[in-house]
C-alpha atoms as a PDB file:
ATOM      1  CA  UNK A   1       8.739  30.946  -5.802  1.00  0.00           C
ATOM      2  CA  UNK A   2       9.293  27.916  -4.192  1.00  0.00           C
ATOM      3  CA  UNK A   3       6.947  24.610  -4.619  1.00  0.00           C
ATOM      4  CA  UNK A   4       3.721  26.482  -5.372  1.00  0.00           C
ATOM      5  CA  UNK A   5       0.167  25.256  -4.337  1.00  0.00           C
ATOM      6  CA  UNK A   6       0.520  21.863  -5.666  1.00  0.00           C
ATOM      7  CA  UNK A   7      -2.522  19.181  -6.866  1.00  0.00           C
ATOM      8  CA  UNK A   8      -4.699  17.066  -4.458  1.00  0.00           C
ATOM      9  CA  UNK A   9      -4.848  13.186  -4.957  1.00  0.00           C
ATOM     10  CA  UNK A  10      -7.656  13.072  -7.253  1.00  0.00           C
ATOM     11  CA  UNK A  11      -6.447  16.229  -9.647  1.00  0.00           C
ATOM     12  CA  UNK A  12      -3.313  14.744  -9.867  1.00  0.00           C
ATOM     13  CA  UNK A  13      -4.155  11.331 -11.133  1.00  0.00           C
ATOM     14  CA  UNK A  14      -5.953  13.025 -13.902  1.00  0.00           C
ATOM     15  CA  UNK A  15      -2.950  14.864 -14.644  1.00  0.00           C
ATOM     16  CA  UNK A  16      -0.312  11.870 -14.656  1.00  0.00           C
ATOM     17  CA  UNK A  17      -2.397   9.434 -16.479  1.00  0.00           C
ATOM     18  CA  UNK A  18      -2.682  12.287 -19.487  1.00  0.00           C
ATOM     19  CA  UNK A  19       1.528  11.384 -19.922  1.00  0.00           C
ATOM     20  CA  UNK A  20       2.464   8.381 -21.758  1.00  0.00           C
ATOM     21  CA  UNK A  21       5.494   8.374 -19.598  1.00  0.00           C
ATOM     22  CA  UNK A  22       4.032   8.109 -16.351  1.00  0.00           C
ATOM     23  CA  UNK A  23       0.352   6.135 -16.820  1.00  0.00           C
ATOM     24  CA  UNK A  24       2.335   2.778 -16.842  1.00  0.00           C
ATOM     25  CA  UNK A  25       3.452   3.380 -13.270  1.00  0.00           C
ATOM     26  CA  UNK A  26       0.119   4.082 -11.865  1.00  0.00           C
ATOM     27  CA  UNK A  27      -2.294   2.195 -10.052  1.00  0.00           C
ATOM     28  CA  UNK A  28      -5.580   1.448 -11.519  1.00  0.00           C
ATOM     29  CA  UNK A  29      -7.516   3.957  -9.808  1.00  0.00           C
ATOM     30  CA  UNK A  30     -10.250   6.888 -10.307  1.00  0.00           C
ATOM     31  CA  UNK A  31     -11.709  10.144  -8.442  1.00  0.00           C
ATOM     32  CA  UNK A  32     -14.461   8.150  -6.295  1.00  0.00           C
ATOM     33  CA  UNK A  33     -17.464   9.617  -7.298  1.00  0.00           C
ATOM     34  CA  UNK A  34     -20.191   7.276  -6.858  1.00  0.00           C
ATOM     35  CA  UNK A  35     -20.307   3.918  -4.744  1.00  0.00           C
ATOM     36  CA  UNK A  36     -20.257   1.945  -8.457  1.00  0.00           C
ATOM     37  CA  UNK A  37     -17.069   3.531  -8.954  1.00  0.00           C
ATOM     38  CA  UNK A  38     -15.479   2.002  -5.586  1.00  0.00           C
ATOM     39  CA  UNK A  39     -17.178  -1.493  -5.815  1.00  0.00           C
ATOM     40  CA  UNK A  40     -16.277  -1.277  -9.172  1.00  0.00           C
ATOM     41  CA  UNK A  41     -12.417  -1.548  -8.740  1.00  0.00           C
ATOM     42  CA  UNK A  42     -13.142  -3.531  -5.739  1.00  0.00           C
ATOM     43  CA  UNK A  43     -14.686  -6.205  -8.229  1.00  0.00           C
ATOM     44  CA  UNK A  44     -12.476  -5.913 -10.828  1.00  0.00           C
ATOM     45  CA  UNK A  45      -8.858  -6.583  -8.202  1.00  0.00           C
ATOM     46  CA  UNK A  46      -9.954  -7.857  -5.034  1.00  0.00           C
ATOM     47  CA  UNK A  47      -8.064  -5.233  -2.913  1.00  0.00           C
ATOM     48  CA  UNK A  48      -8.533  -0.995  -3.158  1.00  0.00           C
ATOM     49  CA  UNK A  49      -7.716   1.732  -1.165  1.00  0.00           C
ATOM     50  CA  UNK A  50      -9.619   5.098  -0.631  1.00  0.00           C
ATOM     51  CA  UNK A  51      -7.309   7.863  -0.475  1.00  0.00           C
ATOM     52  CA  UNK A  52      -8.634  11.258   0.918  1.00  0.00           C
ATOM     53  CA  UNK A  53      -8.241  14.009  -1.678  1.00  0.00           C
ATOM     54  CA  UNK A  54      -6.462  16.546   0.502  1.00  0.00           C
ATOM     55  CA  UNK A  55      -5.005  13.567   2.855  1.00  0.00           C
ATOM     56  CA  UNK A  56      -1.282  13.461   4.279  1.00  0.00           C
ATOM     57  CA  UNK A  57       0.720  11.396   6.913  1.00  0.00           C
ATOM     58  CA  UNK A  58      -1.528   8.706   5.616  1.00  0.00           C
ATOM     59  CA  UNK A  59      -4.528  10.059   7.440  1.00  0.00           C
ATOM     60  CA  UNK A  60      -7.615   8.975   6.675  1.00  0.00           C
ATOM     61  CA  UNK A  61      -6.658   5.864   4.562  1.00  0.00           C
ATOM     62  CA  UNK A  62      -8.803   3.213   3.796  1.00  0.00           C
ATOM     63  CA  UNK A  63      -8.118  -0.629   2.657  1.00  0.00           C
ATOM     64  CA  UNK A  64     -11.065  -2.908   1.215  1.00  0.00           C
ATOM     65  CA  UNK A  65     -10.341  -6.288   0.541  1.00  0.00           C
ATOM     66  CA  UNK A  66     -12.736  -8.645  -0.403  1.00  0.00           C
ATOM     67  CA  UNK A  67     -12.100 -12.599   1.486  1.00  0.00           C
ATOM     68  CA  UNK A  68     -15.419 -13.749   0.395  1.00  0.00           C
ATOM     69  CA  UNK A  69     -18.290 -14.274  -2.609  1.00  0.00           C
ATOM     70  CA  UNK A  70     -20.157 -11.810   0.156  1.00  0.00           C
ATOM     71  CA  UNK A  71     -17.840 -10.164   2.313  1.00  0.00           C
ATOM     72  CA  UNK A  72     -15.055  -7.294   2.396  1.00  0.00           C
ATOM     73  CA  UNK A  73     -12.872  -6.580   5.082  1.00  0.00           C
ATOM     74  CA  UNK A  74     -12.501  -2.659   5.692  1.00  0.00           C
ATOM     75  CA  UNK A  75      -9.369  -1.627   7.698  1.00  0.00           C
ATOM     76  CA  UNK A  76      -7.834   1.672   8.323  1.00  0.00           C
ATOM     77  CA  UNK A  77      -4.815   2.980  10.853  1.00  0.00           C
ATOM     78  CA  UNK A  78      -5.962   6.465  11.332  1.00  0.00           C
ATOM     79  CA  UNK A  79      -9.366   6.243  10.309  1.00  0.00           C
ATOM     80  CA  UNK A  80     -10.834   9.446  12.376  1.00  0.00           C
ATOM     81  CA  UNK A  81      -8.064  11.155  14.260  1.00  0.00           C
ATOM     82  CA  UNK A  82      -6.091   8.596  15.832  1.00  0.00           C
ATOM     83  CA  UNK A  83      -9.065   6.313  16.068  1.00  0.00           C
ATOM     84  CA  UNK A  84      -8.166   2.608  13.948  1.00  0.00           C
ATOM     85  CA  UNK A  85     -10.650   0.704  12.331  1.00  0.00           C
ATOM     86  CA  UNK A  86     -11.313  -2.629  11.340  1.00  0.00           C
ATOM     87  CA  UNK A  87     -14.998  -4.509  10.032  1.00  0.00           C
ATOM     88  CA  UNK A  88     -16.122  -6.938   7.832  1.00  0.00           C
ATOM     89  CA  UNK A  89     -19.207  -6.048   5.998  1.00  0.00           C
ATOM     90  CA  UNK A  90     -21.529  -7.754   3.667  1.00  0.00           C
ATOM     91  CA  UNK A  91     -21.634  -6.508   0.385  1.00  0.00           C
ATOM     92  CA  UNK A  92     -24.443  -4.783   0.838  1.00  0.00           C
ATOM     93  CA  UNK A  93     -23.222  -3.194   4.351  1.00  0.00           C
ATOM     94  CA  UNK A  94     -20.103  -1.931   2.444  1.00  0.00           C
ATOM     95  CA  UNK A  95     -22.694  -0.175  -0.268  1.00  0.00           C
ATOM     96  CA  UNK A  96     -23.866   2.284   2.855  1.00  0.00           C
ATOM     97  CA  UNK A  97     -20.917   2.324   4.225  1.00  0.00           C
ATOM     98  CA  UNK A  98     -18.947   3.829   1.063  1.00  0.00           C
ATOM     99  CA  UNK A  99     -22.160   5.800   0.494  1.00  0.00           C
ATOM    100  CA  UNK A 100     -21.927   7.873   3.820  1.00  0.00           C
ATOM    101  CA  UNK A 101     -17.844   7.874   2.863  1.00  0.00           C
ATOM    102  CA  UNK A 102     -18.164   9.645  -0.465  1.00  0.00           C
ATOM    103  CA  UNK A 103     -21.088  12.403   1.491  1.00  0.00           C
ATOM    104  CA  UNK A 104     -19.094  13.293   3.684  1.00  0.00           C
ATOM    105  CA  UNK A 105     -15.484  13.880   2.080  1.00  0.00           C
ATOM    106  CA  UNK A 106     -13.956  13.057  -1.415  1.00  0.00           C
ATOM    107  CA  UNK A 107     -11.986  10.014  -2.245  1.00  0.00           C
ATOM    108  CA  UNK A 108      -9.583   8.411  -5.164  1.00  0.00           C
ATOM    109  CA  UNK A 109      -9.845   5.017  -5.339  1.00  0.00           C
ATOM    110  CA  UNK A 110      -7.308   2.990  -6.253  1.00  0.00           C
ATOM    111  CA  UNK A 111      -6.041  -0.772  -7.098  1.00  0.00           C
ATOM    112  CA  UNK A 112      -4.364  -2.130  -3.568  1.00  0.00           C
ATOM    113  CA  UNK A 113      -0.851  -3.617  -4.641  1.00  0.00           C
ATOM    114  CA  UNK A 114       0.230  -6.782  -3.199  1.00  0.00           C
ATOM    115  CA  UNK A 115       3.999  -4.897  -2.237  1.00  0.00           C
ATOM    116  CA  UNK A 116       6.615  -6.175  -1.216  1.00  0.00           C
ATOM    117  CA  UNK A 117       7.427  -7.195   2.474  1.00  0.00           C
ATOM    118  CA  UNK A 118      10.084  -7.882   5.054  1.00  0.00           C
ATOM    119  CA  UNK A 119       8.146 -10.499   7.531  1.00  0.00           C
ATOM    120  CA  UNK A 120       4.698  -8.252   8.185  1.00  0.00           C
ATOM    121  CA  UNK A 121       6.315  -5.183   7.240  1.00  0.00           C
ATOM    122  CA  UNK A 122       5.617  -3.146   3.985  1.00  0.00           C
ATOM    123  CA  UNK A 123       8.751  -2.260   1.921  1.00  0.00           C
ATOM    124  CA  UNK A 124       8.590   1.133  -0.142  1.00  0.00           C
ATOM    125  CA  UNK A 125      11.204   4.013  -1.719  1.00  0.00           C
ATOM    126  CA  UNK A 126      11.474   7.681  -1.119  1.00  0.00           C
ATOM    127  CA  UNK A 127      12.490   9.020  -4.200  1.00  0.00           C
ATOM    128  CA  UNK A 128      14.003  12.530  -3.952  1.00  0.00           C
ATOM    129  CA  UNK A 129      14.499  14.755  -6.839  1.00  0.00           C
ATOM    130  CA  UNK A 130      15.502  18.503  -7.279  1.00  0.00           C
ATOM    131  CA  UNK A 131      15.914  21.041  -9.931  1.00  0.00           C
ATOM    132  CA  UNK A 132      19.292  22.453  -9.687  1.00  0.00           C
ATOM    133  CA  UNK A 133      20.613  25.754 -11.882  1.00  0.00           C
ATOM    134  CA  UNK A 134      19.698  25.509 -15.176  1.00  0.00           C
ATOM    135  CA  UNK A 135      16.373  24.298 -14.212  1.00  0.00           C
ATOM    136  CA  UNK A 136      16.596  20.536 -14.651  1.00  0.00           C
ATOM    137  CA  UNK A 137      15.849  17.607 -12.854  1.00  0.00           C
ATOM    138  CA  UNK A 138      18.184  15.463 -10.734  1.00  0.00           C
ATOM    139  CA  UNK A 139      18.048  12.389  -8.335  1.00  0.00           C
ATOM    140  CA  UNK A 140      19.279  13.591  -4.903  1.00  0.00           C
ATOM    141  CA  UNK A 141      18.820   9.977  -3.687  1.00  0.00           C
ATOM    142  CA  UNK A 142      16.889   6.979  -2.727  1.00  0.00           C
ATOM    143  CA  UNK A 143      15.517   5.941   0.532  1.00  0.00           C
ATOM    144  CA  UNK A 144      14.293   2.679   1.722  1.00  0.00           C
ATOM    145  CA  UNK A 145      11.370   3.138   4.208  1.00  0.00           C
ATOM    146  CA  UNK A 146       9.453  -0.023   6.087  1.00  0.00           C
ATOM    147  CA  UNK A 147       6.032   0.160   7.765  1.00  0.00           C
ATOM    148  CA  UNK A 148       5.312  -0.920  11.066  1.00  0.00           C
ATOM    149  CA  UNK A 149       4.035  -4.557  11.576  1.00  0.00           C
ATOM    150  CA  UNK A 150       0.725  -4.659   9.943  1.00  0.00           C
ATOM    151  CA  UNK A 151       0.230  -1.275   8.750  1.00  0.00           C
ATOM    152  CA  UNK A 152      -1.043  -0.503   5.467  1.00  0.00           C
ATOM    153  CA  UNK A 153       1.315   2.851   4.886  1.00  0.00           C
ATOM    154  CA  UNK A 154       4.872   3.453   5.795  1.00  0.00           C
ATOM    155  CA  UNK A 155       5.293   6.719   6.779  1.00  0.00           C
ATOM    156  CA  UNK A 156       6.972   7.659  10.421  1.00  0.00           C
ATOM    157  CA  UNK A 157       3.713   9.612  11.324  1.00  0.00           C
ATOM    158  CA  UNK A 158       2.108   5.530  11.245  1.00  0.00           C
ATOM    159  CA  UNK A 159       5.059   3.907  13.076  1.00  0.00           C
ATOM    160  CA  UNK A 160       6.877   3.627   9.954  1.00  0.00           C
ATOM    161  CA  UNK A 161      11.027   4.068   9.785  1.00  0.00           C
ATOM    162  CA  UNK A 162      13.611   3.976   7.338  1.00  0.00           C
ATOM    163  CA  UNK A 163      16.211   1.517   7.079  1.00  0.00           C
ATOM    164  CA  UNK A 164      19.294   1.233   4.459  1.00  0.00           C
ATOM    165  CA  UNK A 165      20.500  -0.918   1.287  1.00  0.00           C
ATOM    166  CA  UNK A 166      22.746  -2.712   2.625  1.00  0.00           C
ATOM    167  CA  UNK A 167      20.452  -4.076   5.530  1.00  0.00           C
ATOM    168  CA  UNK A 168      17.474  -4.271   2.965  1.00  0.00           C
ATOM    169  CA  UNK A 169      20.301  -6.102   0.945  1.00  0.00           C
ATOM    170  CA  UNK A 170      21.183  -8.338   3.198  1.00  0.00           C
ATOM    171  CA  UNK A 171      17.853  -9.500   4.040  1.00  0.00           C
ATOM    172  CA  UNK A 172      17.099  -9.810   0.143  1.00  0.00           C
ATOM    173  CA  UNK A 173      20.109 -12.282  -0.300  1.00  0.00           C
ATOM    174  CA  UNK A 174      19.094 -14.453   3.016  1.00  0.00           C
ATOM    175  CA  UNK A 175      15.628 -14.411   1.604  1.00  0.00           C
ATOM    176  CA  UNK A 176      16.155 -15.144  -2.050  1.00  0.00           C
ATOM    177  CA  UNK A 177      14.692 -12.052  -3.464  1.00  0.00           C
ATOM    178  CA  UNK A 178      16.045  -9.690  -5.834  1.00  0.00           C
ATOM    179  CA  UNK A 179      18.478  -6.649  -5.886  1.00  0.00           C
ATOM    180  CA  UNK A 180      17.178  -3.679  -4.869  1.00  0.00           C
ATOM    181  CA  UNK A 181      19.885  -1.281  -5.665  1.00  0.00           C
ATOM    182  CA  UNK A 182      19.067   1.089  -8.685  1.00  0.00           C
ATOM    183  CA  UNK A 183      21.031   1.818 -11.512  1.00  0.00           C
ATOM    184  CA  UNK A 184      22.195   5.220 -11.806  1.00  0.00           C
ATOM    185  CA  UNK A 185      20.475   5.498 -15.506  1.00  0.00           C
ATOM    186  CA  UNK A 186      17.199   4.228 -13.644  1.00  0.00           C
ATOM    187  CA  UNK A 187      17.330   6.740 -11.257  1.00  0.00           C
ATOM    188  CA  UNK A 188      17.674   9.886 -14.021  1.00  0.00           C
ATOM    189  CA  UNK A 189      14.784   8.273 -16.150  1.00  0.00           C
ATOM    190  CA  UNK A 190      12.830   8.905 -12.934  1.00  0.00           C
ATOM    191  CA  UNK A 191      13.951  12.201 -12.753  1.00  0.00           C
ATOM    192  CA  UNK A 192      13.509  12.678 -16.273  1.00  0.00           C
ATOM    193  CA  UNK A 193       9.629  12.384 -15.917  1.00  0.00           C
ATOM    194  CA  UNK A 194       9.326  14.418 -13.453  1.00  0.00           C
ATOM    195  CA  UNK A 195       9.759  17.055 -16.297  1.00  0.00           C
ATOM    196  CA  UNK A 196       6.561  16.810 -17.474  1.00  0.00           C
ATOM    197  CA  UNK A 197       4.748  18.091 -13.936  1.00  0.00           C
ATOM    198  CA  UNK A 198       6.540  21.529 -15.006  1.00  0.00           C
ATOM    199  CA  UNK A 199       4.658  22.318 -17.652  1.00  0.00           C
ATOM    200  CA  UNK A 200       1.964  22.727 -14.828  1.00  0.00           C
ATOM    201  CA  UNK A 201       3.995  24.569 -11.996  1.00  0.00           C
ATOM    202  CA  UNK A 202       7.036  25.804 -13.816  1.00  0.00           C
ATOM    203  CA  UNK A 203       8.749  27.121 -10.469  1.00  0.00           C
ATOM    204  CA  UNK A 204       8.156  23.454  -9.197  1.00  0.00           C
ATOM    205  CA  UNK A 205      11.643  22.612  -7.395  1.00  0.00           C
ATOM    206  CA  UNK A 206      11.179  19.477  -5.637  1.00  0.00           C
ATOM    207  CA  UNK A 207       9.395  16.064  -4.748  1.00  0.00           C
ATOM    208  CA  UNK A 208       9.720  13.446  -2.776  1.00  0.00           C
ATOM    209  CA  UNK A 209       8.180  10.093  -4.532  1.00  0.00           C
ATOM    210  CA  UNK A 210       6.647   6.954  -2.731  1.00  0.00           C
ATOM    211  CA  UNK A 211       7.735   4.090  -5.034  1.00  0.00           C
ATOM    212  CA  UNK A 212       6.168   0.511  -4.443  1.00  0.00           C
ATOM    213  CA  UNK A 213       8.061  -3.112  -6.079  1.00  0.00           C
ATOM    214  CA  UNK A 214       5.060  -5.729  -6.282  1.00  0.00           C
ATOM    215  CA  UNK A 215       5.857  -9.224  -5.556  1.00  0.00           C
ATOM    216  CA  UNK A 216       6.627  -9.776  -9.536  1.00  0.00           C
ATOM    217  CA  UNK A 217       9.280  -7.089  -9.377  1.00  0.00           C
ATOM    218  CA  UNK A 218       7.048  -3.579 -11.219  1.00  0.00           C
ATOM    219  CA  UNK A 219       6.827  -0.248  -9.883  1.00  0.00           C
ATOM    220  CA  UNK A 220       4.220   1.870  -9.258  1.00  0.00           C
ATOM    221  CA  UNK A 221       4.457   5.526  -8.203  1.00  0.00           C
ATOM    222  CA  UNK A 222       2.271   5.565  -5.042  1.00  0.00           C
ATOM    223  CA  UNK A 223       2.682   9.308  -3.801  1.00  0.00           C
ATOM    224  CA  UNK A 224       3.739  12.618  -4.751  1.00  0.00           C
ATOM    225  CA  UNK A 225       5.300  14.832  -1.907  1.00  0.00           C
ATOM    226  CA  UNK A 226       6.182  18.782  -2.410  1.00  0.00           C
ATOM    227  CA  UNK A 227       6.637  19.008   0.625  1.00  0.00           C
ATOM    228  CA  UNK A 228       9.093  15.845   1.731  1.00  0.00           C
ATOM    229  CA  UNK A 229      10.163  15.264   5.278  1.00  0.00           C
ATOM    230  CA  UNK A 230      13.747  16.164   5.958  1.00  0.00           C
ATOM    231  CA  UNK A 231      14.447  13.340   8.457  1.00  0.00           C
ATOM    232  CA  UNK A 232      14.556  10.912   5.362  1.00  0.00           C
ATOM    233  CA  UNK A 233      17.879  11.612   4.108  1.00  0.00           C
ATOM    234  CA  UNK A 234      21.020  10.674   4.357  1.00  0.00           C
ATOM    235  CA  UNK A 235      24.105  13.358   5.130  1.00  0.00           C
ATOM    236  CA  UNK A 236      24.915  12.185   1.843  1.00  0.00           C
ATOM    237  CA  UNK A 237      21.587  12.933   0.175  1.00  0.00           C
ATOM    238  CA  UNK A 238      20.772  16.347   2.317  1.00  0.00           C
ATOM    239  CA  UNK A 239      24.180  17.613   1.245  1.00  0.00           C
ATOM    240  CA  UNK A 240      23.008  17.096  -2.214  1.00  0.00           C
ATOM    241  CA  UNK A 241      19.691  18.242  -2.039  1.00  0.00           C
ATOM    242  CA  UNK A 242      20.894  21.499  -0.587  1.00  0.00           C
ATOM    243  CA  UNK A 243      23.413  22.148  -3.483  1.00  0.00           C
ATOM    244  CA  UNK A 244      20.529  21.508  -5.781  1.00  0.00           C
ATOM    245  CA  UNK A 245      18.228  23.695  -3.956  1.00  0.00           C
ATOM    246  CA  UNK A 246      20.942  27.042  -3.829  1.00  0.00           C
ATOM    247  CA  UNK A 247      21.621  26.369  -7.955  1.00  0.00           C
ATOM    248  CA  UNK A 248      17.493  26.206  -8.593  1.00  0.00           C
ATOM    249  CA  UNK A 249      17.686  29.677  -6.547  1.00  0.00           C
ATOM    250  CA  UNK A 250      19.821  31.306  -8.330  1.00  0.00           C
ATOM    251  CA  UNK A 251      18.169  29.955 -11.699  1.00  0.00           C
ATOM    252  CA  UNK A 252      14.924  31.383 -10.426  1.00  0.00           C
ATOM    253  CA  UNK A 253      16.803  34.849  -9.377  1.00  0.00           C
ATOM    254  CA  UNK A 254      18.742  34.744 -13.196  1.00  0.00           C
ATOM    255  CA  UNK A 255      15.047  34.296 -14.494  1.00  0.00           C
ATOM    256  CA  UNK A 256      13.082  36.311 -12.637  1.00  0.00           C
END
């Protein structure tokens, strides 16, 4: 009853761009079909990423970035395996190279953001919402999360680890940049739009949702987890999460 078979990457996209609510938080991106449609986006911003379809832990991830009239740089942490890899190509070499790509497994492409960082570390959010007993959405919390030095994701399975406010805070004053701490009202719009994924998996009961600032202050909504890593939260924020989880039970019981 619990977090049904949710969507991969590419069926998802096409699900959140269909709500007004959501498309303004996405990254320009498309199911990678054909090589036109990565070179495409690679044209049209300069930096992409190939997500795997069915991908997780950041497996599989791929970064293009073009440095010259000619040239792309292709870079990936856990390319095959644990296997890293990093190439420049000519245009042309990229061609076969995202030819053989898109044979052998299916990709979404997507715009590569320019995200915030702390020194050579990428800055993201875990957003964690749960329905609680009459069904609804709530915020259980927020979680800062920074990537290992260099990496291109930020999860702990890539060397990424979490941190707090008040030390992402504190480095945001000495540095000049802005507040980070949410609003409370900010955080239930979130959870607000989160409403509209029910209307495709009504027993849906919880995400967790990788949020990215760019360096001119938007958010996008990177990643959609239904099944979020514990290890995340705070007491604070498991304690909450729990309550939320035992009222969505006994809505679901009261239901069903």
């Amino acid at each position: 009853m619990f977090n049904p078979v949710f969507f991969n990457k590419s069926a998802l996209h096409k699900l959140l761009i269909r709500g007004p609510l959501l498309r303004p938080y996405l990254p320009d991106g498309k199911p990678a079909v054909t090589v036109s449609d990565v070179t495409g986006l690679l044209k049209k911003h300069g930096c992409i990423y190939l997500k795997p379809v069915n991908g997780y832990q950041g497996r599989g991830i791929i970064e293009v970035r073009r440095i010259s009239r000619n040239q792309v740089r292709v870079k990936s942490d856990k390319f095959s395996g644990n296997r890293s890899l990093l190439q420049i190509y000519t245009a042309k070499q990229f061609e076969s190279f995202a030819n053989v790509l898109l044979k052998k497994n299916k990709y979404l492409v997507q715009r590569g953001l320019e995200s915030l960082k702390m020194g050579d570390r990428k800055i993201d959010f875990r957003v964690v919402v749960h329905r609680g007993e009459r069904g609804t959405w709530h915020s259980a919390g927020i979680r800062p999360k920074l990537g290992k030095a260099g990496s291109m994701v930020t999860n702990s399975h890539a060397g990424g680890t979490k941190t707090t406010w008040e030390k992402l805070e504190r480095w945001a004053r000495r540095t000049g940049k802005a507040r980070f701490r949410p609003r409370a009202s900010s955080r239930n719009r979130r959870s607000r739009r989160t409403r509209y994924l029910t209307k495709y998996r009504p027993t849906l009961s919880h995400l967790g949702i990788d949020v990215a600032v760019d360096r001119n202050g938007r958010i996008y909504l990177l990643d959609f987890n239904e099944v979020p890593g514990r290890d995340l939260l705070t007491p604070g924020m498991l304690r909450r999460a729990t309550e939320l989880t035992a009222g969505f039970a006994r809505y679901l019981a009261d239901r069903f």
